[in-house]
C-alpha atoms as a PDB file:
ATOM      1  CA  UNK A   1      65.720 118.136  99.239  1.00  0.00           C
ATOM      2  CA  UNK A   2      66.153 114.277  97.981  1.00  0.00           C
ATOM      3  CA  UNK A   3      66.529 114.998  95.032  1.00  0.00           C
ATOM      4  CA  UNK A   4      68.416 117.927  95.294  1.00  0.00           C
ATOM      5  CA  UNK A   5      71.036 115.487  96.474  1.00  0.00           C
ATOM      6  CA  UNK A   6      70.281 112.992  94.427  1.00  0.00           C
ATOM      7  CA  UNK A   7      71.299 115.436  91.520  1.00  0.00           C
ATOM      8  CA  UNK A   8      74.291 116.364  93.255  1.00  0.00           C
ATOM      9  CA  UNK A   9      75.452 112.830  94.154  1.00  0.00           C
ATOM     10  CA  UNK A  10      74.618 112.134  90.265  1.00  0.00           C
ATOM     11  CA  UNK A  11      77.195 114.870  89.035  1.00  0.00           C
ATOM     12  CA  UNK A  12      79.775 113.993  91.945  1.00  0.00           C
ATOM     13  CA  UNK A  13      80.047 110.774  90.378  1.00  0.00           C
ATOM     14  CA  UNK A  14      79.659 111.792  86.771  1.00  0.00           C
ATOM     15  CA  UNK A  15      82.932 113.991  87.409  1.00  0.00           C
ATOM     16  CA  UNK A  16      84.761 111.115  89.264  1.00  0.00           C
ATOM     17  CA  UNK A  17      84.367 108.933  86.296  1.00  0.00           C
ATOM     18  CA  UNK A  18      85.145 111.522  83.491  1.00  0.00           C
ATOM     19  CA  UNK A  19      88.453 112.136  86.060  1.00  0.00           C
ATOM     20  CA  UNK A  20      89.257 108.585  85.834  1.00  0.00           C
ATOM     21  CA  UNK A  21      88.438 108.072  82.079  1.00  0.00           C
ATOM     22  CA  UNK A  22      90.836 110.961  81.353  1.00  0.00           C
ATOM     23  CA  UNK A  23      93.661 109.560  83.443  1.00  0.00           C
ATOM     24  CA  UNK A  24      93.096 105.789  82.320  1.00  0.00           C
ATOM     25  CA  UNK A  25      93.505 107.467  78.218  1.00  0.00           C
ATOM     26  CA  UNK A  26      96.654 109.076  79.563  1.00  0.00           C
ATOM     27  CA  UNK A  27      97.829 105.435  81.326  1.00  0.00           C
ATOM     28  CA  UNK A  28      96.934 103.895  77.829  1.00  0.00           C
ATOM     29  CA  UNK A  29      98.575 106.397  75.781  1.00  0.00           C
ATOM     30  CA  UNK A  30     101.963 106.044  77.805  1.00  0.00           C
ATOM     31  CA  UNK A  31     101.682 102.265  77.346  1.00  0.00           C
ATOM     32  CA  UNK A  32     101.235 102.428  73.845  1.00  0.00           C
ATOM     33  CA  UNK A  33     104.231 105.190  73.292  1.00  0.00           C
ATOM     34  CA  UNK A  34     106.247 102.660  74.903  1.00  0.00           C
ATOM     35  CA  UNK A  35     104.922  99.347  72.657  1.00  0.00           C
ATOM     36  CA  UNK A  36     105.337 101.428  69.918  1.00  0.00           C
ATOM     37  CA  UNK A  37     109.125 102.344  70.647  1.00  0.00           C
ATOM     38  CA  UNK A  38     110.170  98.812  71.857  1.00  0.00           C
END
C-alpha cells in the first residue's frame, strides 16, 4: 500500500514537471521569436 503510493506520488510529480518543462520551452521559444525579430 506504501509503495503503491509512493509509485503514484512518483508519476504525479514526474507529469507535473514534464507539464512545466513543456510550457517553460514554449515561454523560451516566444522569447526568443521576439529577440530574434527586434
Amino acid at each position: 500500500m506504501q509503495s503503491d503510493m509512493g509509485v503514484r506520488s512518483s508519476r504525479a510529480k514526474h507529469r507535473i514537471l514534464r507539464g512545466a518543462y513543456r510550457i517553460r520551452k514554449k515561454l523560451y521559444a516566444k522569447v526568443f521569436r521576439a529577440l530574434v525579430t527586434a
